[in-house]
PDB file of N, CA and C in Angstrom:
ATOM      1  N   UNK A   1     112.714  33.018-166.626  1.00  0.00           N
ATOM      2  CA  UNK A   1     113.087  34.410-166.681  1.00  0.00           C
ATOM      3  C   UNK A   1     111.908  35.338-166.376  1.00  0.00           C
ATOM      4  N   UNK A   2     110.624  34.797-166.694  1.00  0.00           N
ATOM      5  CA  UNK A   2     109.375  35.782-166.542  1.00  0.00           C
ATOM      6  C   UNK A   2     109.380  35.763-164.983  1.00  0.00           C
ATOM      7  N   UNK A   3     109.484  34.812-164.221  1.00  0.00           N
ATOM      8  CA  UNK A   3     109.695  35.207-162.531  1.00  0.00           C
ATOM      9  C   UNK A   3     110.277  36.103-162.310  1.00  0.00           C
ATOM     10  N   UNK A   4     111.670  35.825-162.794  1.00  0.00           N
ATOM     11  CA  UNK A   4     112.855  37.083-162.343  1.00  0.00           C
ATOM     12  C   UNK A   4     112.017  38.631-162.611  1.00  0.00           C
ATOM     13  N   UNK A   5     111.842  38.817-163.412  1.00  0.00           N
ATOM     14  CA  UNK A   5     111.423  40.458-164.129  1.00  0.00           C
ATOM     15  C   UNK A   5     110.062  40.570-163.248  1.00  0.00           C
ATOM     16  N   UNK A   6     108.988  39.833-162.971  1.00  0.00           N
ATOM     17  CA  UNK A   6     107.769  40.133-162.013  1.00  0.00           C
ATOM     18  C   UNK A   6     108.176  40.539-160.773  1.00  0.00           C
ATOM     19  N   UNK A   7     109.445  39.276-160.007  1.00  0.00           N
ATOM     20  CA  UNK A   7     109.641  39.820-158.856  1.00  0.00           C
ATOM     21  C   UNK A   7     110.356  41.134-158.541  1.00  0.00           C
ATOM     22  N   UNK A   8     110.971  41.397-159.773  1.00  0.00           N
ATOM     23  CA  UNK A   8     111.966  42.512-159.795  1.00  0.00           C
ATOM     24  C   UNK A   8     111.068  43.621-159.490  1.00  0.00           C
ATOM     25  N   UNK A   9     109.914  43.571-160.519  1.00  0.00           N
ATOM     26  CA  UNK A   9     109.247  45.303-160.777  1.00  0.00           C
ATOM     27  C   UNK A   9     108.587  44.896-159.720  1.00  0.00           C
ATOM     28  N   UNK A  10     107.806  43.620-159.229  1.00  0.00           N
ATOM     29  CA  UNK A  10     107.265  43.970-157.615  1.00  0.00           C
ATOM     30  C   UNK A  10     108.106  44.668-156.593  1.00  0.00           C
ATOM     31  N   UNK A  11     109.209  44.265-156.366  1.00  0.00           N
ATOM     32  CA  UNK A  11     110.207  44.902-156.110  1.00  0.00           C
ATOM     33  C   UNK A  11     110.441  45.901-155.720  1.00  0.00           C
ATOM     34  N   UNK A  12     110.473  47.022-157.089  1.00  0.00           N
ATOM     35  CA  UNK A  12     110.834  48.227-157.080  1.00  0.00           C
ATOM     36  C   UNK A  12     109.205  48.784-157.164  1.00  0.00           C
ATOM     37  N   UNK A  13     108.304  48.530-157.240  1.00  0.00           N
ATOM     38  CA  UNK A  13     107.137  49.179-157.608  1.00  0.00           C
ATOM     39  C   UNK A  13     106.443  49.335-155.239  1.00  0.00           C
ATOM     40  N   UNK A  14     107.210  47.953-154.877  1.00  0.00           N
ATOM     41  CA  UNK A  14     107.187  48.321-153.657  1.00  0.00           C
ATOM     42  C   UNK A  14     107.893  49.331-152.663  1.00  0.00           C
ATOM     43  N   UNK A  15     109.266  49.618-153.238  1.00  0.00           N
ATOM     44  CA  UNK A  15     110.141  50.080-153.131  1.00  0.00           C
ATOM     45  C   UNK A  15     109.563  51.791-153.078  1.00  0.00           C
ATOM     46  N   UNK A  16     108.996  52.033-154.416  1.00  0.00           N
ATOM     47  CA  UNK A  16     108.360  53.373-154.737  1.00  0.00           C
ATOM     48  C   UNK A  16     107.223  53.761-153.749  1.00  0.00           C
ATOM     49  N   UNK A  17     106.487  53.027-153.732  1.00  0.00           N
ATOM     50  CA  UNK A  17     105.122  53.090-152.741  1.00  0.00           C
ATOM     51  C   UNK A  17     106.378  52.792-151.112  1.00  0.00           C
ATOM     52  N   UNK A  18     107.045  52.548-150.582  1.00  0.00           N
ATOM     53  CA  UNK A  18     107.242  53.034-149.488  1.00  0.00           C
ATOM     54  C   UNK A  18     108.015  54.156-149.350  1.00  0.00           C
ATOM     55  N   UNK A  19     108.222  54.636-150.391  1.00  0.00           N
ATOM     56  CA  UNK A  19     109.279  55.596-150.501  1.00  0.00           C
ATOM     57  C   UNK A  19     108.142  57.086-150.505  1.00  0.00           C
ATOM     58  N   UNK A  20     107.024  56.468-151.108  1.00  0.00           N
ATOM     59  CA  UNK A  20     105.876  57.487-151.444  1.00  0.00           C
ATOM     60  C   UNK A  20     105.310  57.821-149.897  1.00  0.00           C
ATOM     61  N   UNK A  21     105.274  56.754-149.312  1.00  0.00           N
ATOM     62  CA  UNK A  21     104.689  56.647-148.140  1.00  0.00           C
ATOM     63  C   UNK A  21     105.395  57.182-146.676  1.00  0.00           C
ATOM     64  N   UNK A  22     106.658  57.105-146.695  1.00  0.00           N
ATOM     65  CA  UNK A  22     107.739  58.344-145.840  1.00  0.00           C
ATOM     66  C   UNK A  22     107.829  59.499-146.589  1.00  0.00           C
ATOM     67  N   UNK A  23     107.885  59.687-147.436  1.00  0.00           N
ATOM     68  CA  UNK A  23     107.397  61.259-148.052  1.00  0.00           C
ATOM     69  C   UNK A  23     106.586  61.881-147.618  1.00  0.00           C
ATOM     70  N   UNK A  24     105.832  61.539-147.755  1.00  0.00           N
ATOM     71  CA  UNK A  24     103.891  61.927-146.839  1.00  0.00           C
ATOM     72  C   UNK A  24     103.999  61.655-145.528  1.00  0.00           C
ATOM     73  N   UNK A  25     104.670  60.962-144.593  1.00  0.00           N
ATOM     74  CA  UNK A  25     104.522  60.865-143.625  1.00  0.00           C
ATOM     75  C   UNK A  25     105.554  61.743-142.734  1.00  0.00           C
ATOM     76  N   UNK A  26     106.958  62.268-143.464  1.00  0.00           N
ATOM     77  CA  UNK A  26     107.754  63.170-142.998  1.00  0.00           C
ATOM     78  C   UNK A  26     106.952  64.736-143.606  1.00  0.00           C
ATOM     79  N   UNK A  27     105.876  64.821-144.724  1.00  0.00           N
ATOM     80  CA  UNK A  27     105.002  65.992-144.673  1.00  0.00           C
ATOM     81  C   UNK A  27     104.228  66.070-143.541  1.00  0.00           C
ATOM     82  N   UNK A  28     103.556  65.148-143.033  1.00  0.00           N
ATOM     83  CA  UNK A  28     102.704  65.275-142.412  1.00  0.00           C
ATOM     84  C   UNK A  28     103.160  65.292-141.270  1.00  0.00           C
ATOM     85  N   UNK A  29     104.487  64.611-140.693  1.00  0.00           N
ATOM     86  CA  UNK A  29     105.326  65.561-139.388  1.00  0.00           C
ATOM     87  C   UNK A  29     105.656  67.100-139.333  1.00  0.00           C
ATOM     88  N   UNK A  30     106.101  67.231-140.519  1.00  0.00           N
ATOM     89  CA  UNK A  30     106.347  69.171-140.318  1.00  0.00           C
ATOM     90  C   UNK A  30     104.781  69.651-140.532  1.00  0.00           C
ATOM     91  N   UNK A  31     104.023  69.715-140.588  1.00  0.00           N
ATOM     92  CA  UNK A  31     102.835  69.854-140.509  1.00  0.00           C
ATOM     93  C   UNK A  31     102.184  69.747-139.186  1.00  0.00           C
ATOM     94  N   UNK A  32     102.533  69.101-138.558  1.00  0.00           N
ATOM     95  CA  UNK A  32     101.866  68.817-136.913  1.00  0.00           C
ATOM     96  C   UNK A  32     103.034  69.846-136.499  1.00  0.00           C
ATOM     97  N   UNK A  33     104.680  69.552-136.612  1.00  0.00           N
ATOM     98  CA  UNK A  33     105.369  70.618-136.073  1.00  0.00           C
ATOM     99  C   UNK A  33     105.202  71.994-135.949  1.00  0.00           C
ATOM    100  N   UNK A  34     104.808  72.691-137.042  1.00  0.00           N
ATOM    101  CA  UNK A  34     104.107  74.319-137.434  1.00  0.00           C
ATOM    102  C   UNK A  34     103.082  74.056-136.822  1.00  0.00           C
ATOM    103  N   UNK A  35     102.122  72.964-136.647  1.00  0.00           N
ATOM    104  CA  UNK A  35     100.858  73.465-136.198  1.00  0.00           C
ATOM    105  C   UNK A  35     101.060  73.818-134.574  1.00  0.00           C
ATOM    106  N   UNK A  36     101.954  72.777-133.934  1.00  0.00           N
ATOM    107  CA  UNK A  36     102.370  72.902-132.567  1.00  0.00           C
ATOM    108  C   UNK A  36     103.122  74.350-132.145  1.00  0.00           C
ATOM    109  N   UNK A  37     103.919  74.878-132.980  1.00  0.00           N
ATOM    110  CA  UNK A  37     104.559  76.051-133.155  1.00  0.00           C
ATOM    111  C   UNK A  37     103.593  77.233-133.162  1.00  0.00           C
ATOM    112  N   UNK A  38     103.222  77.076-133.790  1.00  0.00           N
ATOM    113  CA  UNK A  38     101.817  78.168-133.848  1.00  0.00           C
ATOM    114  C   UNK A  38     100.948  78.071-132.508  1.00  0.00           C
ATOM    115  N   UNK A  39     100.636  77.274-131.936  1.00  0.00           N
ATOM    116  CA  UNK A  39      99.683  77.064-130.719  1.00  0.00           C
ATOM    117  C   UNK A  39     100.815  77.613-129.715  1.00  0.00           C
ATOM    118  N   UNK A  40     101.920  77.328-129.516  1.00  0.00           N
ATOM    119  CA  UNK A  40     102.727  77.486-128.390  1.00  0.00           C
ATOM    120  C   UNK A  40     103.181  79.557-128.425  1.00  0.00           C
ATOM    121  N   UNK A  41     102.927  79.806-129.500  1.00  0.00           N
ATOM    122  CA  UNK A  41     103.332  81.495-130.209  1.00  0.00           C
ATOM    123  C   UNK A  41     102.251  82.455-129.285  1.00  0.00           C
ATOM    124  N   UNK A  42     102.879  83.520-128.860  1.00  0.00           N
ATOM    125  CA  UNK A  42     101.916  84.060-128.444  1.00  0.00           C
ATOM    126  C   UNK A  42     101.413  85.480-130.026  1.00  0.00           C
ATOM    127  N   UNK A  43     100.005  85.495-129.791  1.00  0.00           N
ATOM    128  CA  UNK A  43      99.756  85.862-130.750  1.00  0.00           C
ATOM    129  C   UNK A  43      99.902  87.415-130.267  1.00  0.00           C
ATOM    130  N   UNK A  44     100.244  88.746-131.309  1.00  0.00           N
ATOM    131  CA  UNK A  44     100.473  90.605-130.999  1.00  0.00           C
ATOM    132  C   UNK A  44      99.213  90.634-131.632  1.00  0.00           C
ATOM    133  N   UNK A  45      98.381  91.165-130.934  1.00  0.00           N
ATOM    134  CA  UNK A  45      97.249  91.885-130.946  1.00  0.00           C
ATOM    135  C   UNK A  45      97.237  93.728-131.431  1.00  0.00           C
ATOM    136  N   UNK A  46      98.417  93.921-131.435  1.00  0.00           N
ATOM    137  CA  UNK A  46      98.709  95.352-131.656  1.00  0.00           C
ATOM    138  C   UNK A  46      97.939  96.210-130.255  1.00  0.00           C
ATOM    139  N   UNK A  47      98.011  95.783-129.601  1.00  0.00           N
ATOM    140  CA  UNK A  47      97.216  96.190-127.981  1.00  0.00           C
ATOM    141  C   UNK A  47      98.145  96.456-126.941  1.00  0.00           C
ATOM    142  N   UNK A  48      98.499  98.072-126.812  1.00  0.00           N
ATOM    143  CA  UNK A  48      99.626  98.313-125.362  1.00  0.00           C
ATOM    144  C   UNK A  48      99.146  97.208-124.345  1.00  0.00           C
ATOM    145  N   UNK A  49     100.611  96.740-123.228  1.00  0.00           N
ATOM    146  CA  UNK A  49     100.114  97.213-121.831  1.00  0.00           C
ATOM    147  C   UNK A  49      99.613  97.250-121.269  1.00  0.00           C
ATOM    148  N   UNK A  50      98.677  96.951-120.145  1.00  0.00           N
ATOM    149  CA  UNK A  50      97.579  97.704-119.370  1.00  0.00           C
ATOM    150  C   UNK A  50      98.246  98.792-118.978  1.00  0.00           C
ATOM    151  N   UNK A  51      99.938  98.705-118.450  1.00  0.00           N
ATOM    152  CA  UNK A  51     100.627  99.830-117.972  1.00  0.00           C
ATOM    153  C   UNK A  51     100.158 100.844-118.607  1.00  0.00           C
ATOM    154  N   UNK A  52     101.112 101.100-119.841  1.00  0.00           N
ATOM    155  CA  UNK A  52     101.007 101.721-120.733  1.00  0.00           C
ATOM    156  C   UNK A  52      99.364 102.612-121.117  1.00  0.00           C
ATOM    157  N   UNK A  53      98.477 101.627-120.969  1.00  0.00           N
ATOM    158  CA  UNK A  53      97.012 102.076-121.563  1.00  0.00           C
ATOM    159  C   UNK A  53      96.737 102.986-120.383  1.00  0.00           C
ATOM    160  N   UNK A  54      96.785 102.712-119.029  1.00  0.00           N
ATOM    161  CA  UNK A  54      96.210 103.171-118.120  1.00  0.00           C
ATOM    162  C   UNK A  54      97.240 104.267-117.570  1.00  0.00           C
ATOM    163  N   UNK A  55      98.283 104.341-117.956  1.00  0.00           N
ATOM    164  CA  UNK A  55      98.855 105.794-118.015  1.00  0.00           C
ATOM    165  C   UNK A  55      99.895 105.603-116.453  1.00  0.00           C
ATOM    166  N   UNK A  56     100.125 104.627-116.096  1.00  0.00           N
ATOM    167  CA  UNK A  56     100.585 103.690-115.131  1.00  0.00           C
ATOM    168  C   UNK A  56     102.244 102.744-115.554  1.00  0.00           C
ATOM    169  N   UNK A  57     102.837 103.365-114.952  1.00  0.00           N
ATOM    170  CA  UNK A  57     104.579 102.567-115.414  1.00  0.00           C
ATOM    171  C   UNK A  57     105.379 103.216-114.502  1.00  0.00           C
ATOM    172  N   UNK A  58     106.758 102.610-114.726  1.00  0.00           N
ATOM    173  CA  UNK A  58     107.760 103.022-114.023  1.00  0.00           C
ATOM    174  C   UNK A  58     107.827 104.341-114.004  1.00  0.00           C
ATOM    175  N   UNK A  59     107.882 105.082-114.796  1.00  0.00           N
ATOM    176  CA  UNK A  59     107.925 106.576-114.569  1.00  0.00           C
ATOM    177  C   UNK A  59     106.878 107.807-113.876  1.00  0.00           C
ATOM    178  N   UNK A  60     106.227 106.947-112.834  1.00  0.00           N
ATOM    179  CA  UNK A  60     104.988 108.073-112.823  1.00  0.00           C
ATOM    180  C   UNK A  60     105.891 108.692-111.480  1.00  0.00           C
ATOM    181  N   UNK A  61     107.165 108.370-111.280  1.00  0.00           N
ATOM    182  CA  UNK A  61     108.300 108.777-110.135  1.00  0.00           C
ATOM    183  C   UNK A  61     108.498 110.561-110.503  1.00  0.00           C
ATOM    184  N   UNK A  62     108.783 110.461-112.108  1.00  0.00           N
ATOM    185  CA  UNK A  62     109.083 111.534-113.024  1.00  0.00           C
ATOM    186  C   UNK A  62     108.552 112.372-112.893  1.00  0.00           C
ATOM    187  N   UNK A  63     106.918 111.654-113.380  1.00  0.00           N
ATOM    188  CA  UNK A  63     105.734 112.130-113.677  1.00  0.00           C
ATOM    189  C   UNK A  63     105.520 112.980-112.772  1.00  0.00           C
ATOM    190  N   UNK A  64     106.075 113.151-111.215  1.00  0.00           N
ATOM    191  CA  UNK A  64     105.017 113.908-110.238  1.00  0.00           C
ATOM    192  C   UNK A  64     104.175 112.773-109.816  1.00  0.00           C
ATOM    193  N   UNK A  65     104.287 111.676-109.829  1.00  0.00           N
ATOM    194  CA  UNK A  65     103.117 110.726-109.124  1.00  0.00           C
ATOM    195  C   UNK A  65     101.545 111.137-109.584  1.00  0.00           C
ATOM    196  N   UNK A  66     101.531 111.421-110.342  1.00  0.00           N
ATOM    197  CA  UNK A  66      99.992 112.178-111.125  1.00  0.00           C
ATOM    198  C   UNK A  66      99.141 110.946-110.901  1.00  0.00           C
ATOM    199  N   UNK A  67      97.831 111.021-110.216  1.00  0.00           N
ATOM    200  CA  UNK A  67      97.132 109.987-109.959  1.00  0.00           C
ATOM    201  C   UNK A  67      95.824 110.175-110.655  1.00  0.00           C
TER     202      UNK A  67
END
């Protein structure tokens, strides 16, 4: 009977440790995912345009062509 109960909790004590071990390893996929997400993002600088900055866009028709 002492076999039975060793192999058992080896068993389940293996059972836990791979279970521990796809846990951490499906963290550590969404983790590379966001990191990839983030690299592919373009980052807002809060910075018009060049259009915009340089006073240059579709409307300079409006504008009088002001150069």
């Amino acid at each position: 009977m002492i076999g039975y109960t060793t192999r058992r909790d080896t068993t389940l004590g293996e059972v836990e440790g791979l279970t521990v071990s796809l846990s951490a390893a499906e963290e550590k996929l969404a983790q590379l995912a966001a990191r990839k997400e983030r690299r592919q993002s373009a980052t807002f600088l809060g910075m018009p345009p060049f259009t915009q900055a340089s006073g240059r866009g579709r409307n300079d028709s409006e504008a009088g062509n002001r150069k």
